[in-house]
C-alpha atoms as a PDB file:
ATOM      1  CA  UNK A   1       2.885  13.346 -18.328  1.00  0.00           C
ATOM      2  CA  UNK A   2       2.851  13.408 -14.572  1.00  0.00           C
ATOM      3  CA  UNK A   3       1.283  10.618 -12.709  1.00  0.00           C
ATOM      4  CA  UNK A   4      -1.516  12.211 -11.135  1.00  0.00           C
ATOM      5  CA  UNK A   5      -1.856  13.404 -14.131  1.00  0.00           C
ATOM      6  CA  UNK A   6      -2.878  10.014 -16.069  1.00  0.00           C
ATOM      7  CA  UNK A   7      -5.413   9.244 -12.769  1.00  0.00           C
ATOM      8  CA  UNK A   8      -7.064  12.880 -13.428  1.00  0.00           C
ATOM      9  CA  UNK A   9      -7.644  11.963 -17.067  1.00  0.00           C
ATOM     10  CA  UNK A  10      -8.643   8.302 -16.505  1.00  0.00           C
ATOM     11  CA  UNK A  11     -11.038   9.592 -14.059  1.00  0.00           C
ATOM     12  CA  UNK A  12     -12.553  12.713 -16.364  1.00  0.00           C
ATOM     13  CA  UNK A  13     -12.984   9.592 -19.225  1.00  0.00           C
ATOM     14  CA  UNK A  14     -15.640   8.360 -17.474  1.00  0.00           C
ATOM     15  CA  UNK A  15     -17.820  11.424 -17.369  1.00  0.00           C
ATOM     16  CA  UNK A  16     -19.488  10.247 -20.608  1.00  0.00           C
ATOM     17  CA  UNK A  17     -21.794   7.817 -20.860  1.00  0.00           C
ATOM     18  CA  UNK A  18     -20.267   4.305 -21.061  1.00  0.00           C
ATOM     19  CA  UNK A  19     -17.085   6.377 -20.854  1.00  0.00           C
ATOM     20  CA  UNK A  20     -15.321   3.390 -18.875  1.00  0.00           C
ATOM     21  CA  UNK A  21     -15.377   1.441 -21.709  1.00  0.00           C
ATOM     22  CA  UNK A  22     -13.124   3.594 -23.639  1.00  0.00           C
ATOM     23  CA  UNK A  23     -11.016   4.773 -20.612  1.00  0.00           C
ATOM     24  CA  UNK A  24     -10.080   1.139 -19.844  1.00  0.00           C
ATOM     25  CA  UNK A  25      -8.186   0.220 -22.459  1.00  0.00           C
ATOM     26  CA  UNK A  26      -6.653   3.019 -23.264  1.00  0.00           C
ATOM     27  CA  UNK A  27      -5.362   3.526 -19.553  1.00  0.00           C
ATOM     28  CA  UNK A  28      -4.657   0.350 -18.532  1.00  0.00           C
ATOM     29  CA  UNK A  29      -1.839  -1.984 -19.286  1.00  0.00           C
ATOM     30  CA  UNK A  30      -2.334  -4.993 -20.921  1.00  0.00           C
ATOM     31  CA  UNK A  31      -1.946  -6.818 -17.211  1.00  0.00           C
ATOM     32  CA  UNK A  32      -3.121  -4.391 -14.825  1.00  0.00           C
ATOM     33  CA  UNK A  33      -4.471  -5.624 -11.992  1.00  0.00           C
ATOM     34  CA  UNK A  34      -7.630  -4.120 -10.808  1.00  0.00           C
ATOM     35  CA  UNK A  35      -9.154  -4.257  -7.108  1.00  0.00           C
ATOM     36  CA  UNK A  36     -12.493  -3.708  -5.401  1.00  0.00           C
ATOM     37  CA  UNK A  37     -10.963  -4.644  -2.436  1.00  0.00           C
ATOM     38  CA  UNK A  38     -13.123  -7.418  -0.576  1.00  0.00           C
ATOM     39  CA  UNK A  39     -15.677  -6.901  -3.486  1.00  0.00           C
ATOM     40  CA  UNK A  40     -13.871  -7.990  -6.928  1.00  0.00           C
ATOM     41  CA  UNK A  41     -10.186  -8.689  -8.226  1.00  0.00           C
ATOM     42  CA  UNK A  42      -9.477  -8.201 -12.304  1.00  0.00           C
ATOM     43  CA  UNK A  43      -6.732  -8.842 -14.221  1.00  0.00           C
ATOM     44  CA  UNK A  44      -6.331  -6.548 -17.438  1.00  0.00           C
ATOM     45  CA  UNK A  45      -8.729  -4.733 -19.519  1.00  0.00           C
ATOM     46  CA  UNK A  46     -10.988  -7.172 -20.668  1.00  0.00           C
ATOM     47  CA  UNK A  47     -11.471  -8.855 -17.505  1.00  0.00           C
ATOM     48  CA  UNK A  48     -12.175  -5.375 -15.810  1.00  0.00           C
ATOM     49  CA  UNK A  49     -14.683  -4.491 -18.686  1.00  0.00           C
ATOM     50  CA  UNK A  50     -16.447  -7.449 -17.657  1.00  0.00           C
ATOM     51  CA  UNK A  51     -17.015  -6.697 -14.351  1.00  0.00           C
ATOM     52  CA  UNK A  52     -17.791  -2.942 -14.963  1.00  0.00           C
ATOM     53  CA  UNK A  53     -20.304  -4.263 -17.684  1.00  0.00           C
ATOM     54  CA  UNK A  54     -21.788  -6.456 -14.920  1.00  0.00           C
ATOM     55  CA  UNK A  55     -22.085  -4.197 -12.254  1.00  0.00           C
ATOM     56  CA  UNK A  56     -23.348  -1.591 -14.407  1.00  0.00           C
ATOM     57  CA  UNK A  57     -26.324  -3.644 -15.878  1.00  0.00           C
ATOM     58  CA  UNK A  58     -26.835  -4.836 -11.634  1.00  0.00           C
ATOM     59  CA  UNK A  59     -26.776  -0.922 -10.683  1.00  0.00           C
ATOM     60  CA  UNK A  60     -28.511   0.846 -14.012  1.00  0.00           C
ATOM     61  CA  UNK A  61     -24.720   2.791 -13.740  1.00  0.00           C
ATOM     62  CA  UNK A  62     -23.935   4.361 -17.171  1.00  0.00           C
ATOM     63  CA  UNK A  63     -21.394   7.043 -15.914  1.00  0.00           C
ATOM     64  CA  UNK A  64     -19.232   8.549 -12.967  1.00  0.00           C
ATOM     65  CA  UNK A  65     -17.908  11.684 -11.832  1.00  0.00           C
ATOM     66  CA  UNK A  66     -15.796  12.480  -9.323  1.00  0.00           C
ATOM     67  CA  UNK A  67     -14.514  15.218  -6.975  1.00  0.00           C
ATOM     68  CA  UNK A  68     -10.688  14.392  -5.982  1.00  0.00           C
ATOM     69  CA  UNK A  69     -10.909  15.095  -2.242  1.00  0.00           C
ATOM     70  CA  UNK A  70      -6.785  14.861  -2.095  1.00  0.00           C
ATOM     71  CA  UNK A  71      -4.601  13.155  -4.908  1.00  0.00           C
ATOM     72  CA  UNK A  72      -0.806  12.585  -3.961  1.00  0.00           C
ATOM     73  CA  UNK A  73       1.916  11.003  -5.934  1.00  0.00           C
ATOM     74  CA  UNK A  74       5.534   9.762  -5.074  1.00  0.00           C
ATOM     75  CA  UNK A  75       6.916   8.906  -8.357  1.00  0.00           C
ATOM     76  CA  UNK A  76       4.465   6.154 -10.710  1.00  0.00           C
ATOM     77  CA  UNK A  77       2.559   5.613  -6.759  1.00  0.00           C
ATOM     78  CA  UNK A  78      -0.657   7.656  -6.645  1.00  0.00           C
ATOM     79  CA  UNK A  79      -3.538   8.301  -3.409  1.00  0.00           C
ATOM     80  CA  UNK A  80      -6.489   9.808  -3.913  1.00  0.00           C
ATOM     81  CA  UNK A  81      -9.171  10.206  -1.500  1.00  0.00           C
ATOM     82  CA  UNK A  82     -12.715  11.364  -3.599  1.00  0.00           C
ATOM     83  CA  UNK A  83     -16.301  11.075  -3.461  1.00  0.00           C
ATOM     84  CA  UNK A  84     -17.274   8.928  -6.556  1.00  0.00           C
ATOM     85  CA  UNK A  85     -21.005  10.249  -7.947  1.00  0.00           C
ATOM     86  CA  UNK A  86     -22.404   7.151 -10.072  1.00  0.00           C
ATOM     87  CA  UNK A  87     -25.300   8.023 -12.292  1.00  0.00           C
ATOM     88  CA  UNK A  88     -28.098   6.041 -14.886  1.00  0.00           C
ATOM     89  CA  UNK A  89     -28.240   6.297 -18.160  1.00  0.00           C
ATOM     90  CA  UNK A  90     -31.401   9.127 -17.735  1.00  0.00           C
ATOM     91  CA  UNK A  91     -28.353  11.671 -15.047  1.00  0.00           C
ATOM     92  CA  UNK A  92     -30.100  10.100 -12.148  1.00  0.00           C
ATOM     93  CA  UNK A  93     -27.511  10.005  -9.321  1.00  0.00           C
ATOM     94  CA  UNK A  94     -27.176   6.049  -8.140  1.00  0.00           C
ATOM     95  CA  UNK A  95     -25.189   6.799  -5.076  1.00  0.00           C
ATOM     96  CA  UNK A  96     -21.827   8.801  -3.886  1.00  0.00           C
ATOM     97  CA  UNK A  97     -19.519   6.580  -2.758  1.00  0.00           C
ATOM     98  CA  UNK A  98     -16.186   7.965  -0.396  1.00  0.00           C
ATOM     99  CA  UNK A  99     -13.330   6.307  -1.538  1.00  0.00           C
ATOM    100  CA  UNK A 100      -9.758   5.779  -1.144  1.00  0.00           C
ATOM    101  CA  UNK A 101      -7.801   4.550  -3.933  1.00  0.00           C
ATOM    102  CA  UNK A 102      -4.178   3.477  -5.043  1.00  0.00           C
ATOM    103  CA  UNK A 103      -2.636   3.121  -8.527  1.00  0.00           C
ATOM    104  CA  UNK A 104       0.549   2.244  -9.903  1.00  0.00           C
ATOM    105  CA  UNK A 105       1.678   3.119 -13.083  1.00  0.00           C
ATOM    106  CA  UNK A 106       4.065   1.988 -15.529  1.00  0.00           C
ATOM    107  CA  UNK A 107       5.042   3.613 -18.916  1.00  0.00           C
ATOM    108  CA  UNK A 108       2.223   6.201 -17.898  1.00  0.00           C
ATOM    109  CA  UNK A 109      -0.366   3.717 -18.047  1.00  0.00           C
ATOM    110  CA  UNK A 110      -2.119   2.344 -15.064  1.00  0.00           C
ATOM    111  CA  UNK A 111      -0.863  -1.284 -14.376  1.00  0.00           C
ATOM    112  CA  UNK A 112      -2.602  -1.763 -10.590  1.00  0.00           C
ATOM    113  CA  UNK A 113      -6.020   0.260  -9.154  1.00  0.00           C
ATOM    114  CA  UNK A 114      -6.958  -0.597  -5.748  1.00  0.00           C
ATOM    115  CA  UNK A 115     -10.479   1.019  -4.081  1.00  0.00           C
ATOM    116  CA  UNK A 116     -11.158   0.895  -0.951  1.00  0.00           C
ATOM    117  CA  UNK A 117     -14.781   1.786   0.161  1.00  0.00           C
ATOM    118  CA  UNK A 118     -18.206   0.853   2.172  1.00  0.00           C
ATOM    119  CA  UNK A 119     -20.267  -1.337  -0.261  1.00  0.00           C
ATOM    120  CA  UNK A 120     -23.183  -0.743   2.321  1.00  0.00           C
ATOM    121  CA  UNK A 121     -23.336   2.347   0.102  1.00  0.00           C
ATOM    122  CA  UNK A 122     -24.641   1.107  -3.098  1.00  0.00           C
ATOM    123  CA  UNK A 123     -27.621  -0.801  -1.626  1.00  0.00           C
ATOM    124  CA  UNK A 124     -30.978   0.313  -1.798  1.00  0.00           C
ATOM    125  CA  UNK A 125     -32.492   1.964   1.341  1.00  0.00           C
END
């Protein structure tokens, strides 16, 4: 499977409620470092689940969906550029956040996610 490929899927995972908590393990590598850059820093599933669980239950977020702006790949590299949608548990949109992201992948799986993005976005007001 392609690389942008894998990102596509992983992304489309999360469309379901809770959906991250499947598409995390079975995307990641067992030490794939995971980035929020200036926000958070994970290493591997578990401690990325932790956050996500975290800043869901902060947010009300339950799922995502996203529309890939651009998505590039050079080998196992991929870019995208989207516009993240975040939603409650009720299909309430949370916020749209624009953001640029990097992953690296190894063995098709993802073993490093970087976002880059404006947190001003997900406060209130």
């Amino acid at each position: 499977m392609k690389s942008i490929d894998v990102v596509n899927r992983f992304f489309a995972a999360w469309g379901p409620t809770n959906g991250y908590k499947t598409a995390i393990p079975e995307y990641f590598t067992s030490d794939c470092v995971y980035e929020n850059v200036g926000l958070s820093l994970t290493t591997g599933p578990t401690e990325a689940l932790g956050f996500l669980d975290a800043f869901a239950q902060q947010l009300g977020f339950a799922s995502l969906t996203v529309d890939m702006r651009c998505i590039v790949a050079d080998g196992d590299l991929v870019l995208t550029e989207r516009v993240d949608h975040l939603f409650d548990g009720t299909g309430r949109r949370l916020a749209s956040l624009r953001v640029s992201g990097t992953f690296e992948l190894k063995g098709g799986r993802i073993s490093a996610w970087r976002d880059y993005f404006d947190s001003a976005a997900l406060k209130p007001g």
